[in-house]
Protein backbone atom coordinates (compact mmCIF):
# COMPACT_ATOMS: atom_id res chain seq x y z
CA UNK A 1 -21.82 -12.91 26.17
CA UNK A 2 -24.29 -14.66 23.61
CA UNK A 3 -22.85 -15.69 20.26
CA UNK A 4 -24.86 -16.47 16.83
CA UNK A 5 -23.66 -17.85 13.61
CA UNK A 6 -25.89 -17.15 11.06
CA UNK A 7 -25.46 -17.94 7.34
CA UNK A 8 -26.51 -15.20 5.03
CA UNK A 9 -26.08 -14.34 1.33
CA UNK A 10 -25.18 -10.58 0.83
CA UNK A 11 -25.63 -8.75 -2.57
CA UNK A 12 -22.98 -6.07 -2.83
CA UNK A 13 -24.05 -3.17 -5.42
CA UNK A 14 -20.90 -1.10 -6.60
CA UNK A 15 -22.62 1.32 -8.06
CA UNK A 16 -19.73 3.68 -10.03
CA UNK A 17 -21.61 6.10 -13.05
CA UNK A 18 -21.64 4.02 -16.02
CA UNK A 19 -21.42 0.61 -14.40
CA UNK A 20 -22.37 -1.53 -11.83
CA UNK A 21 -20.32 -4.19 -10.31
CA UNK A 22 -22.81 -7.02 -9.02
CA UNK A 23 -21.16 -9.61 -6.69
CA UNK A 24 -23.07 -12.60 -5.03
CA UNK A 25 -21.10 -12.67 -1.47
CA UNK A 26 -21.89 -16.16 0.81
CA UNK A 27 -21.25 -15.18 4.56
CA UNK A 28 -20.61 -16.79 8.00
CA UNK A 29 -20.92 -13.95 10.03
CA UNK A 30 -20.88 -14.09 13.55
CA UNK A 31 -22.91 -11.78 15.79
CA UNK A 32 -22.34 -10.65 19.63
CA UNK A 33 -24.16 -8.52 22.44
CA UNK A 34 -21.92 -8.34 25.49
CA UNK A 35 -23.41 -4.89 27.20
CA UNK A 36 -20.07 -4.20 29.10
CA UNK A 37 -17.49 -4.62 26.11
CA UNK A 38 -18.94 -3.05 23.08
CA UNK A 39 -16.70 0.28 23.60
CA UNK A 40 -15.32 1.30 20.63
CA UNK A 41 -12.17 0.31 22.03
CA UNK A 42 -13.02 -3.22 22.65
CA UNK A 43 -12.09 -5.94 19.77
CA UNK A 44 -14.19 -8.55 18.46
CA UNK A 45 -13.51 -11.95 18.67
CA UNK A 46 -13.70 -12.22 15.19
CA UNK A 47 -11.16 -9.48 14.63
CA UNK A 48 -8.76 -10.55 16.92
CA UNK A 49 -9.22 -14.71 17.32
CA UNK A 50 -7.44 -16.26 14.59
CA UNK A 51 -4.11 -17.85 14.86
CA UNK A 52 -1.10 -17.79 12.65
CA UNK A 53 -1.16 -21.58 12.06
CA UNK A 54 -4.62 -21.90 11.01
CA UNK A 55 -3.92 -21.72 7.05
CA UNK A 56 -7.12 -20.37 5.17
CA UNK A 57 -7.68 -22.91 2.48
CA UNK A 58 -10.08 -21.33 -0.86
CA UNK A 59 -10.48 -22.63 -4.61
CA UNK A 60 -8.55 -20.54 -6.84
CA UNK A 61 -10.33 -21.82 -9.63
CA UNK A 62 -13.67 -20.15 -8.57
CA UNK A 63 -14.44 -16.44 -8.46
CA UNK A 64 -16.92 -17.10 -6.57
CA UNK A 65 -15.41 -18.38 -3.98
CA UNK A 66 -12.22 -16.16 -3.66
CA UNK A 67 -14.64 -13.34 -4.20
CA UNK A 68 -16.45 -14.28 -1.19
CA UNK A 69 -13.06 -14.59 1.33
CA UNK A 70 -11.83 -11.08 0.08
CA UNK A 71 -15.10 -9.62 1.17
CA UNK A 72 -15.07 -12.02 4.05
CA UNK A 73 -11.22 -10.80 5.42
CA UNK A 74 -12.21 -7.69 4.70
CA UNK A 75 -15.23 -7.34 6.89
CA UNK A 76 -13.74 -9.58 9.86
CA UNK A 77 -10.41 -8.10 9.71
CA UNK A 78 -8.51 -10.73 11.89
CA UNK A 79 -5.38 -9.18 13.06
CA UNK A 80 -2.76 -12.35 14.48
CA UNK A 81 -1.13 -12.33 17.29
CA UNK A 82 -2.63 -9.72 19.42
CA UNK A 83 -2.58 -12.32 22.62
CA UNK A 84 1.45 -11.98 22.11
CA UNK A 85 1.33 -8.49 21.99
CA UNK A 86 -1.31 -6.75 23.42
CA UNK A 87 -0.20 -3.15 23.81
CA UNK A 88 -0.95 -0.74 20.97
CA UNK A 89 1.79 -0.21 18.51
CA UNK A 90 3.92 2.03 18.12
CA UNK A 91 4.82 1.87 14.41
CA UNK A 92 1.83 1.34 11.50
CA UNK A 93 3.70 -0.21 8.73
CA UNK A 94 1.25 -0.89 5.09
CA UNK A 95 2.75 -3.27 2.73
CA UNK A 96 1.77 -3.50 -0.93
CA UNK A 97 1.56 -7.06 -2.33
CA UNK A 98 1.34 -8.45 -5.58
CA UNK A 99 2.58 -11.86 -6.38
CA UNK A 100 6.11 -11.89 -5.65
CA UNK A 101 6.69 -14.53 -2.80
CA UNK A 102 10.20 -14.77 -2.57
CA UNK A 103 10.54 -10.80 -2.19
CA UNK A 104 7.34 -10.49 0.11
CA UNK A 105 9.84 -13.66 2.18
CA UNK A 106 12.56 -11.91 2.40
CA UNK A 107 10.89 -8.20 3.65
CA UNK A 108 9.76 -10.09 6.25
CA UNK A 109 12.72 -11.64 7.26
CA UNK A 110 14.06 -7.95 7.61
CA UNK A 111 11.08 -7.50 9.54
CA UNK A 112 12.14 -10.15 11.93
CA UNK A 113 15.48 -8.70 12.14
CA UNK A 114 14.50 -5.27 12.90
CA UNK A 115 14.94 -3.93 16.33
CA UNK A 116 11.87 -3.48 18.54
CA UNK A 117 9.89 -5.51 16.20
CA UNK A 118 7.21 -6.71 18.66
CA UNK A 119 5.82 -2.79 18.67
CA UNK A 120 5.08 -2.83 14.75
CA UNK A 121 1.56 -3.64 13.67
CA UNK A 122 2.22 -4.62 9.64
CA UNK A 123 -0.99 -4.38 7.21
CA UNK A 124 -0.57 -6.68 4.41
CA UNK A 125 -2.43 -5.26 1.41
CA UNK A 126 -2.91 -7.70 -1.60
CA UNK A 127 -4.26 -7.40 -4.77
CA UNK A 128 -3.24 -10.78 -5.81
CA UNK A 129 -4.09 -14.14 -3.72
CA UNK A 130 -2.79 -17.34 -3.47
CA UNK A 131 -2.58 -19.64 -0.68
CA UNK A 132 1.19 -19.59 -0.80
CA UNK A 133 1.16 -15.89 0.31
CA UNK A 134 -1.54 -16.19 2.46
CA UNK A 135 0.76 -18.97 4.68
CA UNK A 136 3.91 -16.48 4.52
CA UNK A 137 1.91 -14.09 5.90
CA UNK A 138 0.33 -16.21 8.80
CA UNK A 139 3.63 -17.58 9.49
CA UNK A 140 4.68 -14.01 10.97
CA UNK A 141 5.02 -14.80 14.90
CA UNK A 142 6.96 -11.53 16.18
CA UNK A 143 4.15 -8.95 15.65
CA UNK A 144 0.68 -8.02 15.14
CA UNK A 145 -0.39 -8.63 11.40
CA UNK A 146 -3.21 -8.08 9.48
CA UNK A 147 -4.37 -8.27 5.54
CA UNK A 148 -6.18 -6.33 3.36
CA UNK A 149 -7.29 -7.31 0.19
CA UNK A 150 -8.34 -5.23 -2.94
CA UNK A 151 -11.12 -6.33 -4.26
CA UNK A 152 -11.27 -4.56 -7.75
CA UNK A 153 -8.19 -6.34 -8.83
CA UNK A 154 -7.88 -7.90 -12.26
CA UNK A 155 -7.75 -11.68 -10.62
CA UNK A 156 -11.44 -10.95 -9.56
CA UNK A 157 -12.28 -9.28 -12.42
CA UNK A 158 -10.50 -11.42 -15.71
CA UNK A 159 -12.69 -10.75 -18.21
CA UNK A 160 -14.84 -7.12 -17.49
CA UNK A 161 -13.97 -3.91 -15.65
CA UNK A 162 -11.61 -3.38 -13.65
CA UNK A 163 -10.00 -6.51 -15.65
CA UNK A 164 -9.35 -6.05 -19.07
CA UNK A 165 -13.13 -6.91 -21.26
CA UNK A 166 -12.85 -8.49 -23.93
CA UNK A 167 -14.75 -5.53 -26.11
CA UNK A 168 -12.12 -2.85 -25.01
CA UNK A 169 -10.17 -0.53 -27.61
CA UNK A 170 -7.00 -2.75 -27.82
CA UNK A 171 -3.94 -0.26 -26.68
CA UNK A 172 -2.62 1.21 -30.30
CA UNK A 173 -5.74 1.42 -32.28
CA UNK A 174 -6.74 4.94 -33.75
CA UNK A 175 -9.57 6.45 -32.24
CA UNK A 176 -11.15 6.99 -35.61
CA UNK A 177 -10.87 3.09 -36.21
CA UNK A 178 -11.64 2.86 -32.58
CA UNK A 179 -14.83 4.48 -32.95
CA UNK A 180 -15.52 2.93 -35.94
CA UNK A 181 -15.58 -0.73 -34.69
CA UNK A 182 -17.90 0.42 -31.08
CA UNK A 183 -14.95 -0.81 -28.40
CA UNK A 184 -16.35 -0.12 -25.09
CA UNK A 185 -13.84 2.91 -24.59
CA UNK A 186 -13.15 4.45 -27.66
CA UNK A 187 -14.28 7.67 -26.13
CA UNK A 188 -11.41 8.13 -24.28
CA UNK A 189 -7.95 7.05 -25.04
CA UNK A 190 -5.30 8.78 -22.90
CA UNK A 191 -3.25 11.71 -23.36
CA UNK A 192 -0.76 10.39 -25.83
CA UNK A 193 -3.66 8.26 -27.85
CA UNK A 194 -3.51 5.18 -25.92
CA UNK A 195 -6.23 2.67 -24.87
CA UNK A 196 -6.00 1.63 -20.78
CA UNK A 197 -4.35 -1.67 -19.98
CA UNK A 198 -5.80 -3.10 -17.19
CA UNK A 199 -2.49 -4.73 -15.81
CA UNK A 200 -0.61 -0.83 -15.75
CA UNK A 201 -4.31 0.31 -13.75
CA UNK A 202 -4.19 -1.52 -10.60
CA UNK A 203 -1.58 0.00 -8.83
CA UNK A 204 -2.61 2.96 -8.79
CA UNK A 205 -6.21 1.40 -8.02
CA UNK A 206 -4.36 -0.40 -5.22
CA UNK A 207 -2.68 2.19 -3.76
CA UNK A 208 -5.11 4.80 -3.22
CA UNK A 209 -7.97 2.40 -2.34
CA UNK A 210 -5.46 1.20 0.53
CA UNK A 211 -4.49 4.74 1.66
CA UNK A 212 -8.59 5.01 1.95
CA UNK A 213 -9.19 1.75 4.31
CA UNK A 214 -6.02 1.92 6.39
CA UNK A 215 -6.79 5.17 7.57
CA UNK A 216 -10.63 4.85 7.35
CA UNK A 217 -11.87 1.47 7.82
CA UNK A 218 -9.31 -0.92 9.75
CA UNK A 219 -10.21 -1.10 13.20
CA UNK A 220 -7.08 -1.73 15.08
CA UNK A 221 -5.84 1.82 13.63
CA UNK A 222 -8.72 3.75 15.88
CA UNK A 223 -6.80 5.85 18.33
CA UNK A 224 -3.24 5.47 16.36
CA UNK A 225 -2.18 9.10 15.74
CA UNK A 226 1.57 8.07 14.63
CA UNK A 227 3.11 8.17 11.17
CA UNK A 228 2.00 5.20 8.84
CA UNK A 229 5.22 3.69 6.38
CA UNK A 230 4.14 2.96 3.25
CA UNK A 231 6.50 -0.39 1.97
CA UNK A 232 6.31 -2.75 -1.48
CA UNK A 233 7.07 -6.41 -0.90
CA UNK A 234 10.26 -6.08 -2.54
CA UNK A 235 11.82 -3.85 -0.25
CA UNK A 236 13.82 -4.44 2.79
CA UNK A 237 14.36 -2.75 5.89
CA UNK A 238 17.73 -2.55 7.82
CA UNK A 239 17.76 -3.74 11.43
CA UNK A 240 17.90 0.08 13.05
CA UNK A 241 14.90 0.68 10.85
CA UNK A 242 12.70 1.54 14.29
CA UNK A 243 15.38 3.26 15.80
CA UNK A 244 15.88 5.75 13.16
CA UNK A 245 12.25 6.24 12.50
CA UNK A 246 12.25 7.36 15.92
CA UNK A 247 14.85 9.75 15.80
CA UNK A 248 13.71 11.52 12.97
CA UNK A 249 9.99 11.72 14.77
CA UNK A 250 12.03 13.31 17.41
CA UNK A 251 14.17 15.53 14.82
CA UNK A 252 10.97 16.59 12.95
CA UNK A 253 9.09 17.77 15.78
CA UNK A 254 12.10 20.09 17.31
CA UNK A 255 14.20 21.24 13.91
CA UNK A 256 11.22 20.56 11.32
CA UNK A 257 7.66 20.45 12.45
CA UNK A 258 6.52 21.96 8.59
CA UNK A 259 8.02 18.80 7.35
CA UNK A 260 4.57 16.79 6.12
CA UNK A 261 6.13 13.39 5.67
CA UNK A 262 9.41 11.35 6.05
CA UNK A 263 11.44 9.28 3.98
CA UNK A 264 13.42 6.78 5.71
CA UNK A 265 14.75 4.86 2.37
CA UNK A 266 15.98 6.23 -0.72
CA UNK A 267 17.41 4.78 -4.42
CA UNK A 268 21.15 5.37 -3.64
CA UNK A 269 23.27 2.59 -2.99
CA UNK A 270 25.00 2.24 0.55
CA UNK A 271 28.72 2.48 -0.27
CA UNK A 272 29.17 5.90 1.68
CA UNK A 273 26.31 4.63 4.43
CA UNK A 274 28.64 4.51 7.25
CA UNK A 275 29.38 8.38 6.61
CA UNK A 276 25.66 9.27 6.21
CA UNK A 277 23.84 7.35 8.22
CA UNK A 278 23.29 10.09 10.62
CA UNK A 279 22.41 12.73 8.21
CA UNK A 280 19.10 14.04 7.58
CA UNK A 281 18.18 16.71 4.93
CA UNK A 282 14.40 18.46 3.65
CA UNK A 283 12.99 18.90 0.44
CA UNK A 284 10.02 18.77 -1.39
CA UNK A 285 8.46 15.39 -2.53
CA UNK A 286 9.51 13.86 -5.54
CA UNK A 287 8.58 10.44 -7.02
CA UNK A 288 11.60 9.24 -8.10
CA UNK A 289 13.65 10.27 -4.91
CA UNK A 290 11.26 9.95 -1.57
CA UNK A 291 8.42 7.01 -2.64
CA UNK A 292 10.38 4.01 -0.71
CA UNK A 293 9.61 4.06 2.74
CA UNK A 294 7.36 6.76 2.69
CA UNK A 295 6.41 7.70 6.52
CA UNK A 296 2.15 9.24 5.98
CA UNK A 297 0.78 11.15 9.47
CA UNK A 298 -3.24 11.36 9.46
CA UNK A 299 -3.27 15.12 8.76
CA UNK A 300 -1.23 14.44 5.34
CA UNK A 301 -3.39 11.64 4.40
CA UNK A 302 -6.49 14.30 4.71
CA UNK A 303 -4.81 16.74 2.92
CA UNK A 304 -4.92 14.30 0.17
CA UNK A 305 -8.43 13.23 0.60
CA UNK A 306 -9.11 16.81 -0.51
CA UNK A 307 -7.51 16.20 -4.18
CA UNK A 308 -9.01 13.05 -4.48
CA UNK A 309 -10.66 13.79 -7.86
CA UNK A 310 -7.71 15.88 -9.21
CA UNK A 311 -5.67 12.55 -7.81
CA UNK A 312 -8.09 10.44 -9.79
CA UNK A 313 -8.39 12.11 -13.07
CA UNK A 314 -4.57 13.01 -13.82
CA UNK A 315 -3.12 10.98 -16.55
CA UNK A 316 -0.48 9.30 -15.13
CA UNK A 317 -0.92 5.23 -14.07
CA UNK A 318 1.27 5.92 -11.45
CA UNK A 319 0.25 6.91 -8.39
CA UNK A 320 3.80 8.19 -7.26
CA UNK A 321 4.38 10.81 -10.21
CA UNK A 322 0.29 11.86 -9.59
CA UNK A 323 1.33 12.59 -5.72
CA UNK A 324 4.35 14.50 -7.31
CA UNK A 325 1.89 16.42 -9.23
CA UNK A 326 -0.93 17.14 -6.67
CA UNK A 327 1.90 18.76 -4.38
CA UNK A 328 2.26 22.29 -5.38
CA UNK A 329 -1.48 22.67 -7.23
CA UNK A 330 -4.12 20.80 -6.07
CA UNK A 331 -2.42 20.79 -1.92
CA UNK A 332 -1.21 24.40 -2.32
CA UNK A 333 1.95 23.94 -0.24
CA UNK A 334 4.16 21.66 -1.83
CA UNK A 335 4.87 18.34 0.66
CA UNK A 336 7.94 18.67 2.31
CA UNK A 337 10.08 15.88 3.30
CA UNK A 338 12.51 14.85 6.02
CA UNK A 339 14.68 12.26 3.99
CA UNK A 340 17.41 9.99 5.64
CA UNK A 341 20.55 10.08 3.53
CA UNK A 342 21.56 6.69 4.45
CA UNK A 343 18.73 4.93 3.72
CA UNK A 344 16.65 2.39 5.97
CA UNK A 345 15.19 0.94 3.20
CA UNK A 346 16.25 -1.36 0.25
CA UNK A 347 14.52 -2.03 -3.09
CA UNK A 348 15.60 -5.55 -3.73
CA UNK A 349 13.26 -6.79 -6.73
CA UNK A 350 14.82 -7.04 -9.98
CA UNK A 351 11.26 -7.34 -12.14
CA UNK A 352 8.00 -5.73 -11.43
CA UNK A 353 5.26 -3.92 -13.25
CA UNK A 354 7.67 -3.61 -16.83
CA UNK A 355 9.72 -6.24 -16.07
CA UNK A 356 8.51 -10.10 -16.17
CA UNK A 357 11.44 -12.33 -16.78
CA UNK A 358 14.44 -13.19 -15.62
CA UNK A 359 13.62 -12.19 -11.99
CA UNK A 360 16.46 -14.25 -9.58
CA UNK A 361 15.05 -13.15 -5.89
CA UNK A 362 18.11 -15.48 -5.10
CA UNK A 363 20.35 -12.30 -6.52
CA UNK A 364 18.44 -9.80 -4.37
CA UNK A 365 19.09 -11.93 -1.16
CA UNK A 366 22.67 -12.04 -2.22
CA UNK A 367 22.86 -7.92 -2.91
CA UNK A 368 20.76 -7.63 0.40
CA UNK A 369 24.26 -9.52 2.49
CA UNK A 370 26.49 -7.40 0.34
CA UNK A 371 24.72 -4.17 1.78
CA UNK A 372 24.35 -5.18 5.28
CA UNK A 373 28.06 -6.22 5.13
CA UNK A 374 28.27 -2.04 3.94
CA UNK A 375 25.88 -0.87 6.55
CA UNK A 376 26.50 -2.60 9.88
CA UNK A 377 29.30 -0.08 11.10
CA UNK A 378 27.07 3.00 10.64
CA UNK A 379 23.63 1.22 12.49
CA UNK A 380 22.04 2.82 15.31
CA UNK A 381 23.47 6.53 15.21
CA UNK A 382 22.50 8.41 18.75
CA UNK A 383 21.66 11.58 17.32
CA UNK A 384 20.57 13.07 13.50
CA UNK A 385 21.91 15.95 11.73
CA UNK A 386 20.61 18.07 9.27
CA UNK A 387 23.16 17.93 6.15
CA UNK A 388 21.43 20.08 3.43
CA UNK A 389 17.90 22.08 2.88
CA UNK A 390 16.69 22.21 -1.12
CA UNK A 391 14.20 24.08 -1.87
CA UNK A 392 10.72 23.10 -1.12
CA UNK A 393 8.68 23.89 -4.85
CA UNK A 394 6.19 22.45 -6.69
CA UNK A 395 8.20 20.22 -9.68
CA UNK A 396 6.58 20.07 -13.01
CA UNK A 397 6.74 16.92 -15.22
CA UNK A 398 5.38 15.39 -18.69
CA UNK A 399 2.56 13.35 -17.25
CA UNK A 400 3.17 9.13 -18.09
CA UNK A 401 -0.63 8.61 -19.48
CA UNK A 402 -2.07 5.55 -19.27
CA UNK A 403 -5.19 6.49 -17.81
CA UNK A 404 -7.31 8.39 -19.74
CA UNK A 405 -10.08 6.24 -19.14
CA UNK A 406 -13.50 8.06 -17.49
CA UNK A 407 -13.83 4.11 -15.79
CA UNK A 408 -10.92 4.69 -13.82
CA UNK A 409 -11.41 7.61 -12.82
CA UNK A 410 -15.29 6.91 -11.78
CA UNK A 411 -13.93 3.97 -9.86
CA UNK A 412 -11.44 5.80 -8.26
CA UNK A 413 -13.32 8.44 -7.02
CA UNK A 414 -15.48 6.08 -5.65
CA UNK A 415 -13.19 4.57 -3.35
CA UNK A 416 -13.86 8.36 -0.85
CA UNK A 417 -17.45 8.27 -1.44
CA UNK A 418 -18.08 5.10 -0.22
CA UNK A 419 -16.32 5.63 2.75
């Protein structure tokens, strides 16, 4: 095998309608011929080389520069730890991050807990970067890992779009005065007359350019054909986590194969988990009930590919409440859902999106014991039953707004068409 390292500057063109996003990428990129292992089931070095100890070290202070090692992960995709664990996995989890290190700390420690760990291959997916969660991350030893990183987020963009520019409509403004004084979007406020806030636009950015290049573009998921579990880095998973997801694998495919997708956590607390945590029941999706732990299959995620413009131009900045929407019009069928009634999965953070102060992660750890002191008599049940059936029907709601703006949408649309 012959190796060269070449230096090389790359101009990426994002070309989306109105605008074009320029950036100036600086490369080491390191090329291979080996005639015998190019299969497209063999793994580069470069994807597959880096250890867990060797902390990646970039200047926040320059876009530039932390422009050039999100394109730079992205394109090398260097997943850790494969020399541990070599076979394929058995479990694709995704894991949306922000900047929330103590939460994203103590997932992972759940992580480590959970049963069977070393068969989970966990996709970090950030949209924020810092080199503190960057060393949490690379301090994972009991599994394959990999990151993502989305690079339309408003840290690489401060000041134009998909940040928030300077000559944008502020939120409340009129249209009329909106118009009058030439802000860059005064065409198109949102349903309920409101200008687009950058910070309430990423997640929904996030999440749907994710779905995109986990199922499309990382290379260690060629050849997976299991269910992918969608996770935020404030949640936490219970130590039978695996377990169940297995059983209600097994449960779907002999009581429920029309079931599209499976919830293994919910938003109830765990006081009566000992007497559910067997118990099973279907229904059809619904944001507020069935978006933690959120178990995707391939054939799902296409079926969602084909609403990706009705996905990307409904008013509502979050993607959960569009999904609840798209199910029952745009995917004709309304998504039905296998949902464990003891949940699998916690939501432990206190702040997020609307909330910004007065987050104590030390509380969450401390409600995370109280619930595992709940739980641990009703872990590991042999065998799932089926304790209720609601009907499966498309469920209306008043759309949240908050992205109105044509931008968005061009940008998300994007996301399939460059793929």
């Amino acid at each position: 095998m012959r190796f060269r390292l070449l230096k090389k500057n790359v101009l990426v063109l994002l070309a989306v309608s109105s605008f074009v996003v320029a950036v100036l990428v600086s490369t080491r990129v390191l090329f291979y011929s080996d005639t015998e292992n190019s299969g497209p089931g063999h793994v580069s070095p470069t994807r597959q080389g880096m250890h867990p100890s060797e902390n990646v070290k970039f200047n926040l202070e320059s876009l530039t520069e932390l422009t050039q090692f999100v394109y730079t992960g992205n394109y090398k995709q260097s997943v850790y730890n494969v020399d541990k664990f070599p076979a394929e996995p058995e479990l694709v989890l995704v894991v949306q991050v922000h900047n929330r290190p103590e939460y994203l700390s103590l997932l992972i420690k759940s992580l480590e807990k959970a049963a069977e760990v070393h068969n989970f291959f966990v996709i970090f997916s950030h949209d924020y970067f810092t080199e503190q969660i960057n060393a949490i991350v690379q301090g994972i030893t009991f599994c394959k890992v990999q990151q993502i990183y989305f690079p339309f987020s408003t840290q690489l963009h401060p000041s134009d779009f998909p940040g928030q520019n300077p000559q944008d409509c502020p939120r409340d403004i009129s249209k009329d005065k909106a118009l009058k004084i030439g802000c860059l979007n005064a065409e198109h406020p949102d349903s309920y007359g409101h200008y687009r806030e950058a910070f309430i636009t990423q997640t929904k950015h996030h999440w749907w350019w994710k779905l995109h290049f986990v199922w499309e573009r990382v290379h260690a998921m060629q050849g997976y054909n299991g269910f992918v579990i969608f996770l935020e880095e404030d949640n936490y998973v219970l130590p039978d986590f695996f377990n169940f997801y297995k059983s209600m694998v097994e449960f779907r495919e002999n009581s429920c194969p029309d079931c599209d997708m499976l919830a293994l956590g919910n938003h109830n607390s765990l006081t009566d988990f000992t007497k559910l945590s067997n118990k099973v029941l279907t229904s059809g999706w619904m944001s507020t009930k069935h978006n933690i732990g959120m178990a995707i299959s391939k054939e799902v995620y296409y079926k969602l590919m084909g609403c990706n413009n009705e996905f990307c131009t409904y008013d509502d900045y979050n993607w959960d409440w569009t999904l609840q929407h798209l199910s029952g019009t745009c995917i004709p069928k309304p998504l039905k859902v296998l949902v464990a009634q003891g949940s699998r999965v916690l939501h432990t953070g206190d702040c997020g999106l609307h909330q910004k102060e007065n987050c104590r992660p030390e509380w969450a750890a401390q409600r995370v014991d109280e619930n595992l002191q709940m739980a641990k008599h009703g872990l590991f049940p042999q065998s799932l039953v089926l304790d209720g059936a609601d009907t499966v029907e498309h469920k209306a709601h008043m759309k949240n707004g908050g992205w109105g703006d044509v931008r968005d949408h061009r940008l998300c649309n994007n996301y399939a068409n460059r793929l």
